[in-house]
N, C-alpha and C. Protein backbone atom coordinates (compact mmCIF):
# COMPACT_ATOMS: atom_id res chain seq x y z
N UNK A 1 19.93 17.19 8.58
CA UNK A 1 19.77 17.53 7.18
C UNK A 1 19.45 16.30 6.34
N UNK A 2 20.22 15.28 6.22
CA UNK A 2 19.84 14.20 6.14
C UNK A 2 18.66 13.37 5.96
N UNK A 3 17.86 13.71 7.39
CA UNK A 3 16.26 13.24 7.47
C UNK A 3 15.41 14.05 7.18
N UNK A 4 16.08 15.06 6.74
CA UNK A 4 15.06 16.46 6.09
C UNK A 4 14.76 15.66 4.54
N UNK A 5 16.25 15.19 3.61
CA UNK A 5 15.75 15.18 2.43
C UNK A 5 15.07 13.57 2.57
N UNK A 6 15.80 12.79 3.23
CA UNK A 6 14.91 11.47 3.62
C UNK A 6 13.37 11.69 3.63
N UNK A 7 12.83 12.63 4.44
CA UNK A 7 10.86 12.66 5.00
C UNK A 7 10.74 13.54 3.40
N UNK A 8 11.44 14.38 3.26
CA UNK A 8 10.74 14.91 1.47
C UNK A 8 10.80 13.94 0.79
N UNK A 9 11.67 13.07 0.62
CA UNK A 9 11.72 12.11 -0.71
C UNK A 9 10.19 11.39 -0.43
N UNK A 10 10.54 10.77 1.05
CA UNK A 10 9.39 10.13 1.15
C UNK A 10 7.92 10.78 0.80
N UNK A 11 7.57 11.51 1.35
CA UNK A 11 6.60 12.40 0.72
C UNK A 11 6.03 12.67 -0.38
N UNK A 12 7.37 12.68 -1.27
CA UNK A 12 7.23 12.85 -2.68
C UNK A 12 6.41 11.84 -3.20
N UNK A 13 7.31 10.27 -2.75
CA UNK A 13 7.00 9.35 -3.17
C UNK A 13 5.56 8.70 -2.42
N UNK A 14 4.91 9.22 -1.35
CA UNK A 14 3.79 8.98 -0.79
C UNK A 14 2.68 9.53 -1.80
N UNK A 15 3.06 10.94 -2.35
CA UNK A 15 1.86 11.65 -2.82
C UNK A 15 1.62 11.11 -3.98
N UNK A 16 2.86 10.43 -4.90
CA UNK A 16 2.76 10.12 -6.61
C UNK A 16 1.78 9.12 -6.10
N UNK A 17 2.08 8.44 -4.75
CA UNK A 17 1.47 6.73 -4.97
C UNK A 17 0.03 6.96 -4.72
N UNK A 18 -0.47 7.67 -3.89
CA UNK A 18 -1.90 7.96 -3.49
C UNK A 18 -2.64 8.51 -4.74
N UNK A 19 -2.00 9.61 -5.84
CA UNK A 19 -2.49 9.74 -6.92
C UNK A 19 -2.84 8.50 -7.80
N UNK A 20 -1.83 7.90 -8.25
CA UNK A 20 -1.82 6.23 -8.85
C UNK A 20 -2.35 5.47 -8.53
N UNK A 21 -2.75 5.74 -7.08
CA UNK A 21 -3.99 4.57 -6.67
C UNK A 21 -5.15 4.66 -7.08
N UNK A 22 -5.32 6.27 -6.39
CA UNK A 22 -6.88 6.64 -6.98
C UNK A 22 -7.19 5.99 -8.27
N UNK A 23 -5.92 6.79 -9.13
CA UNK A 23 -6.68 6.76 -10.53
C UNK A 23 -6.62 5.22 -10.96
N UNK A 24 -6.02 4.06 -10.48
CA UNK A 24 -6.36 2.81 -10.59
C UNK A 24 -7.79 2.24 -10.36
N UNK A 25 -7.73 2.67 -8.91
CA UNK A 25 -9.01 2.67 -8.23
C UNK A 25 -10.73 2.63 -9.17
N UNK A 26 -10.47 4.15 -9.63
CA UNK A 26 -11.26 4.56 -10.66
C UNK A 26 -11.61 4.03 -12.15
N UNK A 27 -10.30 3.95 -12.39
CA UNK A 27 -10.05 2.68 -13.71
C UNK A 27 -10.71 1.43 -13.78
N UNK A 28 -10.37 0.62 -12.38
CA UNK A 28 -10.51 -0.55 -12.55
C UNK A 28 -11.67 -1.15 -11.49
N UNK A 29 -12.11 0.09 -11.00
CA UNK A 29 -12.91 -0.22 -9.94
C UNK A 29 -13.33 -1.30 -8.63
N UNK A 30 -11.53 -1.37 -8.39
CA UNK A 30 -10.91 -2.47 -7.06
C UNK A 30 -11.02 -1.05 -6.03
N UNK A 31 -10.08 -1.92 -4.86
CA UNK A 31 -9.85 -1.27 -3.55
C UNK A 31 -8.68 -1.38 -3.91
N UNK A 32 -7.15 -0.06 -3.79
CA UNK A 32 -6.55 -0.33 -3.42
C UNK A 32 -5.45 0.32 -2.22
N UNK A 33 -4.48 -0.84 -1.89
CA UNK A 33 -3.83 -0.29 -0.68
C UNK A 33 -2.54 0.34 -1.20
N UNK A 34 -2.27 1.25 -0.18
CA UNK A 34 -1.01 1.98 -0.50
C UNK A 34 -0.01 1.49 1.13
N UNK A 35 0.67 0.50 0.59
CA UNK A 35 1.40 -0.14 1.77
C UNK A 35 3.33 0.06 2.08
N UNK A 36 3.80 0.63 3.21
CA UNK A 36 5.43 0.23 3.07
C UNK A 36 5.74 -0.97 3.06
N UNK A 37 6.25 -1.86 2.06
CA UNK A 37 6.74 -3.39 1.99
C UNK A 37 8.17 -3.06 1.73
N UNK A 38 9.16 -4.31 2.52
CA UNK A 38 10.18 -3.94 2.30
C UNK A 38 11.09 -2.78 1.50
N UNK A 39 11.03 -1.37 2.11
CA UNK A 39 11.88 -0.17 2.44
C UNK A 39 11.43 0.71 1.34
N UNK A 40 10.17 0.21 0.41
CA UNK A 40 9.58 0.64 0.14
C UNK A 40 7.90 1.02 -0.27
N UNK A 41 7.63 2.30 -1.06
CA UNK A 41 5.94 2.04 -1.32
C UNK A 41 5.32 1.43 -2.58
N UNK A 42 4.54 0.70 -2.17
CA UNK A 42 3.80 -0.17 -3.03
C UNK A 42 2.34 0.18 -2.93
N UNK A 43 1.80 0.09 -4.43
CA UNK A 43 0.68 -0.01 -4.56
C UNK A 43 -0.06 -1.48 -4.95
N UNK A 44 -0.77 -1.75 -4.59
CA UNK A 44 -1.34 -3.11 -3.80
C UNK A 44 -2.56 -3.16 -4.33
N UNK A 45 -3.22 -4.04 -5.36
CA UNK A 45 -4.88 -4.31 -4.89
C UNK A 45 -5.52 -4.91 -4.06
N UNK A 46 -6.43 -4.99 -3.68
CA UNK A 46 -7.15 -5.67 -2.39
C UNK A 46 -7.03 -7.35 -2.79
N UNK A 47 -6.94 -7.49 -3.94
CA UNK A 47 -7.17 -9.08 -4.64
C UNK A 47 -6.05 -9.36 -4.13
N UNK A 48 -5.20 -9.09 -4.69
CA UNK A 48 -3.86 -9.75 -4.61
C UNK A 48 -3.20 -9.95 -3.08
N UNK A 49 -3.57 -8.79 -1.99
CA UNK A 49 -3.57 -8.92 -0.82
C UNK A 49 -4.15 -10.40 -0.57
N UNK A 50 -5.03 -10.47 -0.64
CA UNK A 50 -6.36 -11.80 -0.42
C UNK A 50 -5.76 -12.83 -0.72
N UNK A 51 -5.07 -12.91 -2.07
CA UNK A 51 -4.27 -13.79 -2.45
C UNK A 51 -3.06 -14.54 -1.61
N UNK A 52 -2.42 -12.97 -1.41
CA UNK A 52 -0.66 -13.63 -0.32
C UNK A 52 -1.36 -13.76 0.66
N UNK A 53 -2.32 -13.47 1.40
CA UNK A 53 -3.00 -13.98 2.79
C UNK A 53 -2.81 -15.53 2.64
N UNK A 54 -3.70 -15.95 1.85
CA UNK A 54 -3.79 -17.54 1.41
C UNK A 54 -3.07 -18.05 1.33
N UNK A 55 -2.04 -17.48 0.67
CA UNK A 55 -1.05 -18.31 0.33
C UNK A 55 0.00 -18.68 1.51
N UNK A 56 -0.07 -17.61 2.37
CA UNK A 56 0.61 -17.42 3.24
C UNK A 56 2.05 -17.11 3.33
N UNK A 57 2.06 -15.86 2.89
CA UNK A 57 3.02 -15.51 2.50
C UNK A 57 3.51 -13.82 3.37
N UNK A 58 2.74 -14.05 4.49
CA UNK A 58 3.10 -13.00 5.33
C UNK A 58 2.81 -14.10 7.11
N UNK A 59 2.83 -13.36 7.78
CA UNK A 59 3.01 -14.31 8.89
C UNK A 59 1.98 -14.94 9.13
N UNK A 60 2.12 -15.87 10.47
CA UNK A 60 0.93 -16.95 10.14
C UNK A 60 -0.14 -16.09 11.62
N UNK A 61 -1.46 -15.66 11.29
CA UNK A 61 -1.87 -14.91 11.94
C UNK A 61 -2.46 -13.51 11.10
N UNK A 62 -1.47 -12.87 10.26
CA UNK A 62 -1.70 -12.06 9.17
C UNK A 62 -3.29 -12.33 8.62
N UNK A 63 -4.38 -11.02 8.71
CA UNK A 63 -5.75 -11.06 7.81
C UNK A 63 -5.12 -9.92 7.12
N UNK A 64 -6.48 -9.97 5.94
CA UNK A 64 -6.45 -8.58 5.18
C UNK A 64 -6.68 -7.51 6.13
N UNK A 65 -7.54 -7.48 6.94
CA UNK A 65 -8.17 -6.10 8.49
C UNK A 65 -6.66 -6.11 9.12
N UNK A 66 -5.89 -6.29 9.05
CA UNK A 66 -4.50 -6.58 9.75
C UNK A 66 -3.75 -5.21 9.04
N UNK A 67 -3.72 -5.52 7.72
CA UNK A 67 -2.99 -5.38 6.49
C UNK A 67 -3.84 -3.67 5.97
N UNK A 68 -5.19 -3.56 5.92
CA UNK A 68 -5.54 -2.59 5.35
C UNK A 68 -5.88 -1.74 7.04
N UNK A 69 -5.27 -2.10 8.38
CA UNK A 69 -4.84 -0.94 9.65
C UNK A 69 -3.85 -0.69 8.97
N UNK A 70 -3.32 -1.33 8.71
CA UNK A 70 -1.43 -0.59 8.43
C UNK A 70 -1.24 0.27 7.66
N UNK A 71 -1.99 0.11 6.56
CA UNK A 71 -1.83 0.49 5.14
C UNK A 71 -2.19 2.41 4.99
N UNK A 72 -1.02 2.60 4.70
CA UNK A 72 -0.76 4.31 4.76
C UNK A 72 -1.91 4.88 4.06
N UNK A 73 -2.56 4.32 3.09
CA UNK A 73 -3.51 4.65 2.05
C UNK A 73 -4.57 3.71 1.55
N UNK A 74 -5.63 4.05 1.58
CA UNK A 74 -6.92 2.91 1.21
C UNK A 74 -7.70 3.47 0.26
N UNK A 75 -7.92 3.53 -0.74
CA UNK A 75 -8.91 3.93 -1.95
C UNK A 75 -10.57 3.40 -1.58
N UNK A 76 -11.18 3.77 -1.72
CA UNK A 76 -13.06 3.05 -1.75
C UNK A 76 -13.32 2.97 -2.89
C-alpha cells in the first residue's frame, strides 16, 4: 500500500514536471531535461547541464549524452 501511494505521488509529480517543461521549452525556446537529482524531480535546461559538466560537478567522465540517456524527459 505504501508503494502504491509512493508510484502515484511520483507520477503526479512526473506529469506536473513534463507539462512545465514543455511550456518552458516553448517560452524560451531551450532544450529541456526532466531529470531525478537527489530524491527528487528537477527541471533542468540543457545550458545549465553544459555548465555543471564543466564545472565538474558530477563525476569525472559525466557528458551531457550521459545525462540526457538518463533523463526521464527531453523537450525538442
Amino acid at each position: 500500500m505504501f508503494r502504491l501511494i509512493k508510484d502515484l505521488i511520483f507520477a503526479w509529480r512526473y506529469k506536473w514536471a513534463v507539462k512545465k517543461a514543455v511550456e518552458l521549452s516553448r517560452l524560451y525556446g531551450m532544450k529541456f531535461y526532466v531529470i531525478h537529482l537527489n530524491g527528487k524531480i528537477k527541471i533542468v535546461p540543457k545550458r545549465t547541464i553544459k555548465e555543471l559538466v564543466a564545472r565538474r560537478r558530477f563525476r569525472k567522465g559525466v557528458t551531457v549524452q550521459d545525462i540526457e540517456k538518463r533523463a526521464l524527459f527531453v523537450t525538442h
